[in-house]
PDB file of N, CA and C in Angstrom:
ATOM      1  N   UNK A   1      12.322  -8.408 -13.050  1.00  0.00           N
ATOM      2  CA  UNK A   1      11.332  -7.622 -13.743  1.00  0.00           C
ATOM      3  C   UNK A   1      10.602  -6.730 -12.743  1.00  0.00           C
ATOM      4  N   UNK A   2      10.599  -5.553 -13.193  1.00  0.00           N
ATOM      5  CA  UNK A   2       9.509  -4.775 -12.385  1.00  0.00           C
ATOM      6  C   UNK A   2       8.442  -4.969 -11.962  1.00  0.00           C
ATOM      7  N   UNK A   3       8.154  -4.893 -10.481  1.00  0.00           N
ATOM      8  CA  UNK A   3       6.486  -4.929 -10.515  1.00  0.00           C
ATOM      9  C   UNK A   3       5.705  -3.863  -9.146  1.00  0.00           C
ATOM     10  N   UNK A   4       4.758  -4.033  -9.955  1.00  0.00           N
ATOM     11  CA  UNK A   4       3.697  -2.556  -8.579  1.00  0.00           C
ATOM     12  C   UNK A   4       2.729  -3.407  -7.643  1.00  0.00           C
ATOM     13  N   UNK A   5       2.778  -2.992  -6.417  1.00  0.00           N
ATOM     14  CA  UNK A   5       2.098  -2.712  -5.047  1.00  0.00           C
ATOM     15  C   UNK A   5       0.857  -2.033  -5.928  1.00  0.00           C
ATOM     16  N   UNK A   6       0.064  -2.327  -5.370  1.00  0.00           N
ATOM     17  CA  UNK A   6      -1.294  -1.497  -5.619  1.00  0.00           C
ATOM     18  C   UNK A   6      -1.825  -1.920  -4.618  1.00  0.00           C
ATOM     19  N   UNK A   7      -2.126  -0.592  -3.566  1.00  0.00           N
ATOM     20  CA  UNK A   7      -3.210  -1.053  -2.196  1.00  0.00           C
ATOM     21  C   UNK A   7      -4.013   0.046  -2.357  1.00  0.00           C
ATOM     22  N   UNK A   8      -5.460  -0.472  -2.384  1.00  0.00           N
ATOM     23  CA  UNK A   8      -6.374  -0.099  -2.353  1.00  0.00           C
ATOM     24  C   UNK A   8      -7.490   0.261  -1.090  1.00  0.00           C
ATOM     25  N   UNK A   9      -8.056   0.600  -0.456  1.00  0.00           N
ATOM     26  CA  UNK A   9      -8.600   1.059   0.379  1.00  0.00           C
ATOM     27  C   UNK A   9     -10.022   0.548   0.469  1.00  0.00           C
ATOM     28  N   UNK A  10     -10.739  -0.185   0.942  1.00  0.00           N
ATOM     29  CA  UNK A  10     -12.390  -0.069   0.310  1.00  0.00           C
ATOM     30  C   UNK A  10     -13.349  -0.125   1.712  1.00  0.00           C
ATOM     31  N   UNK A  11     -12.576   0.499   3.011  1.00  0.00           N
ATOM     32  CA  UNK A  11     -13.284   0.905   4.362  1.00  0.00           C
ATOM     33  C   UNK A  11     -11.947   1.409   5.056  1.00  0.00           C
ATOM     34  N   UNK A  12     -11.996   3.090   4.999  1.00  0.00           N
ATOM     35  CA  UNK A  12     -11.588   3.701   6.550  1.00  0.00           C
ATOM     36  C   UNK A  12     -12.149   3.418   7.713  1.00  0.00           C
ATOM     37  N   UNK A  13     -11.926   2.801   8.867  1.00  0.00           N
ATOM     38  CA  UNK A  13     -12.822   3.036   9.580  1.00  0.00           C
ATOM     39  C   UNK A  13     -11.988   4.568  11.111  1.00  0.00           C
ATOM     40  N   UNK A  14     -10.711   4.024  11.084  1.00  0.00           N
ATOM     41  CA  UNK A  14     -10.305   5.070  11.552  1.00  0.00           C
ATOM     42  C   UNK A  14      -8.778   5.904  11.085  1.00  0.00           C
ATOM     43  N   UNK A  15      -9.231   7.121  10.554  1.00  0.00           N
ATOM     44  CA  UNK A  15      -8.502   7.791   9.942  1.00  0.00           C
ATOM     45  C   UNK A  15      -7.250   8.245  10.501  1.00  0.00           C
ATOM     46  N   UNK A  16      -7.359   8.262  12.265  1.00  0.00           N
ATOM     47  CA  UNK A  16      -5.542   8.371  12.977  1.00  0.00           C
ATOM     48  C   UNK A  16      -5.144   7.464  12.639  1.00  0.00           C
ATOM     49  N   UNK A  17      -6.159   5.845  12.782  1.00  0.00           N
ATOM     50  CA  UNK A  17      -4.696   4.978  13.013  1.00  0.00           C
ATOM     51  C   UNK A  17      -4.455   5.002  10.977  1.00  0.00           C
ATOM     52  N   UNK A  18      -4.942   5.693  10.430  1.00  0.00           N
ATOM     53  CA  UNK A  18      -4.509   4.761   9.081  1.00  0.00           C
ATOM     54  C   UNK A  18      -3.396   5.958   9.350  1.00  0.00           C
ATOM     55  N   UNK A  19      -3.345   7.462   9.646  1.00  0.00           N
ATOM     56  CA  UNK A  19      -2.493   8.067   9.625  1.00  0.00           C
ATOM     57  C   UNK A  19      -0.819   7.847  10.005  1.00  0.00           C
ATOM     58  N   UNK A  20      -1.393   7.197  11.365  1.00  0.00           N
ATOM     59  CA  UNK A  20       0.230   6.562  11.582  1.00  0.00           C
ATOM     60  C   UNK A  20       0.824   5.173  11.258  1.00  0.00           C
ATOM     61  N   UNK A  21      -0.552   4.406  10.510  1.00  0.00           N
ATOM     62  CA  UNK A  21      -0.045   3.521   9.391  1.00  0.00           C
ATOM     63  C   UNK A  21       1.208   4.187   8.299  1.00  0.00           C
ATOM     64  N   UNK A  22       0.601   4.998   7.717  1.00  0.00           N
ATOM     65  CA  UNK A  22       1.195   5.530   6.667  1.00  0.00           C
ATOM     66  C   UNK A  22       2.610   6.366   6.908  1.00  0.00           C
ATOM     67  N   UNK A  23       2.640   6.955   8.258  1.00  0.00           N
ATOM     68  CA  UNK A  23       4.262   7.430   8.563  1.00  0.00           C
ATOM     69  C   UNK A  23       4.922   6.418   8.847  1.00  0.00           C
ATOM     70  N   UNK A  24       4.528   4.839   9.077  1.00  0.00           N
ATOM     71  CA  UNK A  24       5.204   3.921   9.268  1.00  0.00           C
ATOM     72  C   UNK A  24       5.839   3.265   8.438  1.00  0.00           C
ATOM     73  N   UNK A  25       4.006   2.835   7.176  1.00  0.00           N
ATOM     74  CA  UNK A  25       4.824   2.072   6.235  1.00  0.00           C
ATOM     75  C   UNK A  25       5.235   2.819   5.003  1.00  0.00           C
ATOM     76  N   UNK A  26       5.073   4.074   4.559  1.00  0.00           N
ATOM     77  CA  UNK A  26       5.928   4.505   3.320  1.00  0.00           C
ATOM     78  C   UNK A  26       7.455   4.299   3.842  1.00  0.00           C
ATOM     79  N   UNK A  27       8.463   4.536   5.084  1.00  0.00           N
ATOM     80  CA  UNK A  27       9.611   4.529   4.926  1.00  0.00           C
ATOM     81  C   UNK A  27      10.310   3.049   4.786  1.00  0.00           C
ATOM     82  N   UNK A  28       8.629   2.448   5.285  1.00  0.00           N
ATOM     83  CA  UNK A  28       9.293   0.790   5.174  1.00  0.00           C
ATOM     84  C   UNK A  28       9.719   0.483   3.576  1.00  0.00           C
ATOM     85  N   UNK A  29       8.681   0.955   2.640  1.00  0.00           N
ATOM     86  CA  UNK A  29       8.688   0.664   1.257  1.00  0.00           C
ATOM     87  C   UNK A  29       9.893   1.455   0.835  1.00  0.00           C
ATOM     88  N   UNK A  30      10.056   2.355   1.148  1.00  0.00           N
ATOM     89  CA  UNK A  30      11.122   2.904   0.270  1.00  0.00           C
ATOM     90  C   UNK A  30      12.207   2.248   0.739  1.00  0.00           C
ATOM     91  N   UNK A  31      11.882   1.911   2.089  1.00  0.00           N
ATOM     92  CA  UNK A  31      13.781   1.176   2.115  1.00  0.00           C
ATOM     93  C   UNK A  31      14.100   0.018   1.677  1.00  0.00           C
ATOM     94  N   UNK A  32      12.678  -0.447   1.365  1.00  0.00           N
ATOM     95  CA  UNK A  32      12.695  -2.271   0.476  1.00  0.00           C
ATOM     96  C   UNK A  32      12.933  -1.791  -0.692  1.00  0.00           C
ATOM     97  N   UNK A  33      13.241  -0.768  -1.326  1.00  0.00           N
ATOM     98  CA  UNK A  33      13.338  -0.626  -2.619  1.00  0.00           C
ATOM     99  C   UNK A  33      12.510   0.159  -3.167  1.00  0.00           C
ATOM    100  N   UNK A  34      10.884   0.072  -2.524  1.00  0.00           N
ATOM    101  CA  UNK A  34      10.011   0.708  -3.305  1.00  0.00           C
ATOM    102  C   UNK A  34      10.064   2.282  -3.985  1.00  0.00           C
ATOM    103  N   UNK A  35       9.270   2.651  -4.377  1.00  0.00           N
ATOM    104  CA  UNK A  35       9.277   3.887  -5.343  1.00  0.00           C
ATOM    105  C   UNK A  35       7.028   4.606  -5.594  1.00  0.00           C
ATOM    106  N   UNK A  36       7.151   5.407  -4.502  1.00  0.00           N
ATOM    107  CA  UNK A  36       5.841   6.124  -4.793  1.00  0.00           C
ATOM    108  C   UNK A  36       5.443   6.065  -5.984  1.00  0.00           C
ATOM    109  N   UNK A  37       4.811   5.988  -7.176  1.00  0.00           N
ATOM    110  CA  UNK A  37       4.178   6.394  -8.201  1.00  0.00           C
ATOM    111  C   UNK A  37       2.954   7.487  -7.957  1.00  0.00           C
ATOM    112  N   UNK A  38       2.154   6.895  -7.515  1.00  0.00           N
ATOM    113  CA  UNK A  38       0.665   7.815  -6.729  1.00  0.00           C
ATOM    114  C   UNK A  38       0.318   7.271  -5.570  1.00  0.00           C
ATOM    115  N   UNK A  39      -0.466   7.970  -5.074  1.00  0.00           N
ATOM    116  CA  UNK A  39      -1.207   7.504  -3.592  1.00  0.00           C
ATOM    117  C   UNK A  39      -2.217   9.041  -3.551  1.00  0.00           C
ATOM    118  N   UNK A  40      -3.126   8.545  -2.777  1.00  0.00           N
ATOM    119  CA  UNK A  40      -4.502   9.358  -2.698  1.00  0.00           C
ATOM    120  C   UNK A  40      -5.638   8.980  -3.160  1.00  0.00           C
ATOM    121  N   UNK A  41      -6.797   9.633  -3.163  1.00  0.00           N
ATOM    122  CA  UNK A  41      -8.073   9.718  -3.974  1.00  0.00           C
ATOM    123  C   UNK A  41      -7.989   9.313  -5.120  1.00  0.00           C
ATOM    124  N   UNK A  42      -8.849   8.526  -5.777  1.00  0.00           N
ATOM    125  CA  UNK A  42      -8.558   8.432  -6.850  1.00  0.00           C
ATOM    126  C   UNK A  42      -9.465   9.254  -7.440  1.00  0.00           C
ATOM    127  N   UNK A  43      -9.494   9.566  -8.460  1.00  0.00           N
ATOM    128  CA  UNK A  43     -10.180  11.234  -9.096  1.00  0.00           C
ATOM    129  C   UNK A  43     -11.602  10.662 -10.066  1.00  0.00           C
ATOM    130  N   UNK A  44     -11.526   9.420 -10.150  1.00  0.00           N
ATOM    131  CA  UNK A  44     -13.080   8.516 -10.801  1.00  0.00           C
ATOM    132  C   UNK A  44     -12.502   7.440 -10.824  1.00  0.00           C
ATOM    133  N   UNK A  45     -13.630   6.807 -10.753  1.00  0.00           N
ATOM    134  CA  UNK A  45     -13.287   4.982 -10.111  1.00  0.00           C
ATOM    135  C   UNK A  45     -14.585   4.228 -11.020  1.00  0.00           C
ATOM    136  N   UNK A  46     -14.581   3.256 -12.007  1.00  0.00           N
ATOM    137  CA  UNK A  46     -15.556   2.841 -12.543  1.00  0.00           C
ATOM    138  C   UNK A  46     -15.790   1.460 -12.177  1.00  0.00           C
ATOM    139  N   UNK A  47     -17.021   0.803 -12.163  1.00  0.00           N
ATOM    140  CA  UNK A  47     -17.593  -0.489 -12.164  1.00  0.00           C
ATOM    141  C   UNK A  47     -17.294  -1.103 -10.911  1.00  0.00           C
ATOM    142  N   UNK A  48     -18.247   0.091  -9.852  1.00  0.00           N
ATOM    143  CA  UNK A  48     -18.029  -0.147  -8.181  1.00  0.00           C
ATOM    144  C   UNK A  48     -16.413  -0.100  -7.981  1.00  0.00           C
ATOM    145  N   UNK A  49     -15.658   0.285  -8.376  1.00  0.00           N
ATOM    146  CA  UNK A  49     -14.580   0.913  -7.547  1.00  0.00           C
ATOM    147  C   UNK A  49     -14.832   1.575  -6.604  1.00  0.00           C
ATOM    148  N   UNK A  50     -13.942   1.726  -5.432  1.00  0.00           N
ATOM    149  CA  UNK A  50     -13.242   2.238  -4.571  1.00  0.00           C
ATOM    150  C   UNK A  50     -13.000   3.689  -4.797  1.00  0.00           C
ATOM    151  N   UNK A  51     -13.957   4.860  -4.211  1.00  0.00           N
ATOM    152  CA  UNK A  51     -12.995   6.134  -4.258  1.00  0.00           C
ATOM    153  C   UNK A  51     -12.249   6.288  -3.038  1.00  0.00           C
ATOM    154  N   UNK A  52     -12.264   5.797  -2.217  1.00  0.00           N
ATOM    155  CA  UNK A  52     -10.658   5.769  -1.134  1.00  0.00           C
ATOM    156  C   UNK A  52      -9.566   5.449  -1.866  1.00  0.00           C
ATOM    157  N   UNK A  53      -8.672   5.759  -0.690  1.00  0.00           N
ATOM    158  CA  UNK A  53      -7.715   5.786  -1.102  1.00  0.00           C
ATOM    159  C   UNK A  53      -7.078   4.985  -1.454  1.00  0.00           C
ATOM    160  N   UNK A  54      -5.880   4.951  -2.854  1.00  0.00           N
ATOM    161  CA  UNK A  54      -5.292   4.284  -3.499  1.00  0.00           C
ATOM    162  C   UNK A  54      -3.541   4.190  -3.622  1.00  0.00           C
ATOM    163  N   UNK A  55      -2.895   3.583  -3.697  1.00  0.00           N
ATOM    164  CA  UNK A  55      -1.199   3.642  -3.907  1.00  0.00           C
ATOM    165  C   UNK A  55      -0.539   3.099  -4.855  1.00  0.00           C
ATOM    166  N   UNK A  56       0.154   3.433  -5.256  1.00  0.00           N
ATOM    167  CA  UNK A  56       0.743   2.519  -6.233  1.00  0.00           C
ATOM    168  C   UNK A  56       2.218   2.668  -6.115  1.00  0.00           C
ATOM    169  N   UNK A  57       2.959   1.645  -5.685  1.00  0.00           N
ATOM    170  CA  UNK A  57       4.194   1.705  -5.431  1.00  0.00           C
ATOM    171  C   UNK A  57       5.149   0.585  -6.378  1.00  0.00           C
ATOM    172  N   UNK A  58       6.235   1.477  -7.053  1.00  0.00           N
ATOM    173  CA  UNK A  58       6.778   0.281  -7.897  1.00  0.00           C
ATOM    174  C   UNK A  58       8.339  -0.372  -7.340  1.00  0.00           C
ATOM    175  N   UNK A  59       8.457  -1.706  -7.454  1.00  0.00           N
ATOM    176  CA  UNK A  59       9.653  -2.066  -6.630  1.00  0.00           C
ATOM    177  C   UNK A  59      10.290  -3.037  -8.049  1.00  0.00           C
ATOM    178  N   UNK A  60      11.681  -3.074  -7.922  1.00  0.00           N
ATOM    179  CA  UNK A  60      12.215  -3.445  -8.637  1.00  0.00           C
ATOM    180  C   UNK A  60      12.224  -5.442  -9.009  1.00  0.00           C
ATOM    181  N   UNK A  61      11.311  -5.600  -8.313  1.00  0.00           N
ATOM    182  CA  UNK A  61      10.966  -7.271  -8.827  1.00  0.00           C
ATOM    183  C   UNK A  61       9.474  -7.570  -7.451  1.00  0.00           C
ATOM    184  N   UNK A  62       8.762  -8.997  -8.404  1.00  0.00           N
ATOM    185  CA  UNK A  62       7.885  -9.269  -7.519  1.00  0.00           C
ATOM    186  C   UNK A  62       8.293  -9.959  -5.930  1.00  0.00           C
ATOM    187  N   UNK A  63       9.702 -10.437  -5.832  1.00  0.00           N
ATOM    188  CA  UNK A  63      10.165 -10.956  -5.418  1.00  0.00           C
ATOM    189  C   UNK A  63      10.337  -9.530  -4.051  1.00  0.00           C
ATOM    190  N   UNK A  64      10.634  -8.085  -4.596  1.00  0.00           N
ATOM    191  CA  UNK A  64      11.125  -7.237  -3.674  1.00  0.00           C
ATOM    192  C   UNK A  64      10.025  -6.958  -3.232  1.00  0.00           C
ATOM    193  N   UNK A  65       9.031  -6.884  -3.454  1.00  0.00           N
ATOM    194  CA  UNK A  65       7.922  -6.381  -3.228  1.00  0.00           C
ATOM    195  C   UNK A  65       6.828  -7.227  -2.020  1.00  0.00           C
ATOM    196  N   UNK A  66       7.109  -8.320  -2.142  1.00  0.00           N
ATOM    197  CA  UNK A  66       6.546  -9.586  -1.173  1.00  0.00           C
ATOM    198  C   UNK A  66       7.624  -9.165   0.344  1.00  0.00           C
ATOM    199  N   UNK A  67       9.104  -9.330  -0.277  1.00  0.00           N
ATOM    200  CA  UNK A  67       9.735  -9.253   0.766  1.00  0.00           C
ATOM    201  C   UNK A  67       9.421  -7.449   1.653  1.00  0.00           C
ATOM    202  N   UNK A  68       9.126  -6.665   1.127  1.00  0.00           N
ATOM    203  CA  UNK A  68       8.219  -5.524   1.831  1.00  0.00           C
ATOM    204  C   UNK A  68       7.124  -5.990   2.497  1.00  0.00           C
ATOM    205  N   UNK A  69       6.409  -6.442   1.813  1.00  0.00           N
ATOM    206  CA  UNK A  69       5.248  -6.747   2.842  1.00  0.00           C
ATOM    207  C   UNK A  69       5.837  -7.718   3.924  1.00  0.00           C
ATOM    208  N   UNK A  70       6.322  -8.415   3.533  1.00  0.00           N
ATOM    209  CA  UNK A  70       6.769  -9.154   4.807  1.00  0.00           C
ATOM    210  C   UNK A  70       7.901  -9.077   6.078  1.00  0.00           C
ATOM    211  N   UNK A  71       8.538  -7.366   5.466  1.00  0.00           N
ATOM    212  CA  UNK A  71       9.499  -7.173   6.551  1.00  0.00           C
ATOM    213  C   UNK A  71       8.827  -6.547   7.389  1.00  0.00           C
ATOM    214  N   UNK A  72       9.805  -6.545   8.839  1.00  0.00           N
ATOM    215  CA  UNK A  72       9.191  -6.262  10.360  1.00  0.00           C
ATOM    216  C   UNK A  72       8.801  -4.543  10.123  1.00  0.00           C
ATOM    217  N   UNK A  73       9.440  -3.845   9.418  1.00  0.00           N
ATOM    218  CA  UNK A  73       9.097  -2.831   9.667  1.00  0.00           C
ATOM    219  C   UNK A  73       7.758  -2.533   9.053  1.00  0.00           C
ATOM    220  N   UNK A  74       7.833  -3.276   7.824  1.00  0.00           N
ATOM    221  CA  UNK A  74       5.959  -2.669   7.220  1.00  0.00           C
ATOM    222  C   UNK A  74       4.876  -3.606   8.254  1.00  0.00           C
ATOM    223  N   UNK A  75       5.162  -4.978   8.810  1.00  0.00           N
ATOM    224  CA  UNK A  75       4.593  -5.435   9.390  1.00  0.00           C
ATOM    225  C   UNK A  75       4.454  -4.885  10.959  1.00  0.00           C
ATOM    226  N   UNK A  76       5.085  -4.156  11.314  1.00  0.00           N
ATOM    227  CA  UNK A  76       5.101  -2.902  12.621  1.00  0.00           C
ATOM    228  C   UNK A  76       3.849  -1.731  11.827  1.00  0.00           C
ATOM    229  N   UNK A  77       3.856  -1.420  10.915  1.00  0.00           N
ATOM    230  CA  UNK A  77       2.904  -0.334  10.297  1.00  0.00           C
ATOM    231  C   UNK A  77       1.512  -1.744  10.577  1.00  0.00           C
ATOM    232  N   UNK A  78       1.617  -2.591  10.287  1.00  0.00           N
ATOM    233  CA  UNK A  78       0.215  -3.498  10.034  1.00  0.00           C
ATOM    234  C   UNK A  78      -0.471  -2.914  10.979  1.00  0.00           C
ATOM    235  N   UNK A  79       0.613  -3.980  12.318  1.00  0.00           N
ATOM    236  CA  UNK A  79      -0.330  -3.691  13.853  1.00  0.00           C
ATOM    237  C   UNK A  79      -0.631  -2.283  14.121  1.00  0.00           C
ATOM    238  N   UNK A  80      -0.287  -1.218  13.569  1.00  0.00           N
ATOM    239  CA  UNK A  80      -0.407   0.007  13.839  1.00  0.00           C
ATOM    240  C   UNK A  80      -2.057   0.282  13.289  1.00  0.00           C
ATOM    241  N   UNK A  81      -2.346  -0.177  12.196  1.00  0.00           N
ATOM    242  CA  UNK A  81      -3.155   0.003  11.229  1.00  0.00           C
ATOM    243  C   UNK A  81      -4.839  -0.951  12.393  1.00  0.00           C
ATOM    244  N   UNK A  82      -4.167  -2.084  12.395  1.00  0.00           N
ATOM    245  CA  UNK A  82      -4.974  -3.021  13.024  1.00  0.00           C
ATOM    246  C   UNK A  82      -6.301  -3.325  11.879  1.00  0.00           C
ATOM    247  N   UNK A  83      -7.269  -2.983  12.479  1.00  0.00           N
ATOM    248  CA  UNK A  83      -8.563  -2.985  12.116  1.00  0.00           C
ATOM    249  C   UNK A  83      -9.216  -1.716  11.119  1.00  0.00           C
ATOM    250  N   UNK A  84      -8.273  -0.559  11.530  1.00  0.00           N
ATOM    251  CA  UNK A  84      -8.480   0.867  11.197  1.00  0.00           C
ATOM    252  C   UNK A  84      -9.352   1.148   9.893  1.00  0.00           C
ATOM    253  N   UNK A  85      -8.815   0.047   9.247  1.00  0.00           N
ATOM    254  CA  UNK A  85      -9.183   0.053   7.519  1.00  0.00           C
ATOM    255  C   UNK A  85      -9.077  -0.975   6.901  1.00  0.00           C
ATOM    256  N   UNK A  86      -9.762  -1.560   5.747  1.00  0.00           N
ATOM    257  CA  UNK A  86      -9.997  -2.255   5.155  1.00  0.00           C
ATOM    258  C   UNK A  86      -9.054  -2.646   3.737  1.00  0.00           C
ATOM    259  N   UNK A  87      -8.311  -3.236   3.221  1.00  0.00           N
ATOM    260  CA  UNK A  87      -7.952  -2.738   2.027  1.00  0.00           C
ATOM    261  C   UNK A  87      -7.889  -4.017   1.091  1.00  0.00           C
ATOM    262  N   UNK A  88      -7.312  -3.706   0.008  1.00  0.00           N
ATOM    263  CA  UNK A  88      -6.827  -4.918  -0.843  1.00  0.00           C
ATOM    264  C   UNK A  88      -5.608  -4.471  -1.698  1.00  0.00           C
ATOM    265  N   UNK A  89      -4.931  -5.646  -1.521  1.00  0.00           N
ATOM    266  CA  UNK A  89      -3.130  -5.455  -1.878  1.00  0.00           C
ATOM    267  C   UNK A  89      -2.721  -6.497  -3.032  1.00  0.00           C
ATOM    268  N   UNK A  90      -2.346  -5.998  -3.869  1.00  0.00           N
ATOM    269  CA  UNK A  90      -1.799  -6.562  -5.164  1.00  0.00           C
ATOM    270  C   UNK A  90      -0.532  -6.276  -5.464  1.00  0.00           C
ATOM    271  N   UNK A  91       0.280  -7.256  -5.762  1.00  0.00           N
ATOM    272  CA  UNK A  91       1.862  -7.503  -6.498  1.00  0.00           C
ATOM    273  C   UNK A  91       1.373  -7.683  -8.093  1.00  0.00           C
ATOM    274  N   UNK A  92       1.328  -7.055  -8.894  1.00  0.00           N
ATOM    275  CA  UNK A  92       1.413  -7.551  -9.989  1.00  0.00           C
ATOM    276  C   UNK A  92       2.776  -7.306 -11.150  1.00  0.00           C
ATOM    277  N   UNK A  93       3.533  -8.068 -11.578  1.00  0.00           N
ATOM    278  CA  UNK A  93       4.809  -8.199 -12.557  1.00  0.00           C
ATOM    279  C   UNK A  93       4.119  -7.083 -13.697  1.00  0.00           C
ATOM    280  N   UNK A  94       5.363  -6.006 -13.957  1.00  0.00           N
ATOM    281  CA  UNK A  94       5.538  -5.207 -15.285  1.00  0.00           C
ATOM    282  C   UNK A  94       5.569  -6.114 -16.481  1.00  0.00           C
ATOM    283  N   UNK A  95       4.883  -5.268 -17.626  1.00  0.00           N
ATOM    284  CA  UNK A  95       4.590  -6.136 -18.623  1.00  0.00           C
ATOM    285  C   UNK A  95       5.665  -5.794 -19.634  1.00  0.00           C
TER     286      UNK A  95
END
């Protein structure tokens, strides 16, 4: 069953390293399978949301999607990232 990555953002603290976070780990996701949907600003955010930045990446099971986060290459983007930013990361299964 399908399911989406949703990482959320809720402290930049430094905007290079999230930069070369992100040339790191989008090619990681796409080669686990994943699939961009959105990423960016989100355009209104209600009930204390987050207007940083947001992603939403869909991978073809929850199962593919864990195994992304946990391969060396998105985990090479982590240490890249370090401290840089703050976020929160969700797997949740298509309904």
């Amino acid at each position: 069953m399908t399911a989406y990555w949703i990482n959320t953002f809720t402290e930049i603290r430094d905007p290079r390293r999230l930069e070369r976070y992100a040339a790191l780990a989008g090619p990681a996701m796409v080669a686990a399978g994943g699939r961009f949907l959105a990423r960016g600003n989100p355009t209104y955010a209600f009930e204390e949301a987050s207007l940083l930045r947001t992603t939403l990446i869909e991978f073809p099971s929850v199962e593919a999607a864990r195994t992304a986060y946990e391969s060396a290459a998105y985990q090479e983007a982590l240490a890249v990232l370090g401290d840089g930013a703050t976020r929160e990361i969700r797997i949740v299964p298509a309904v």
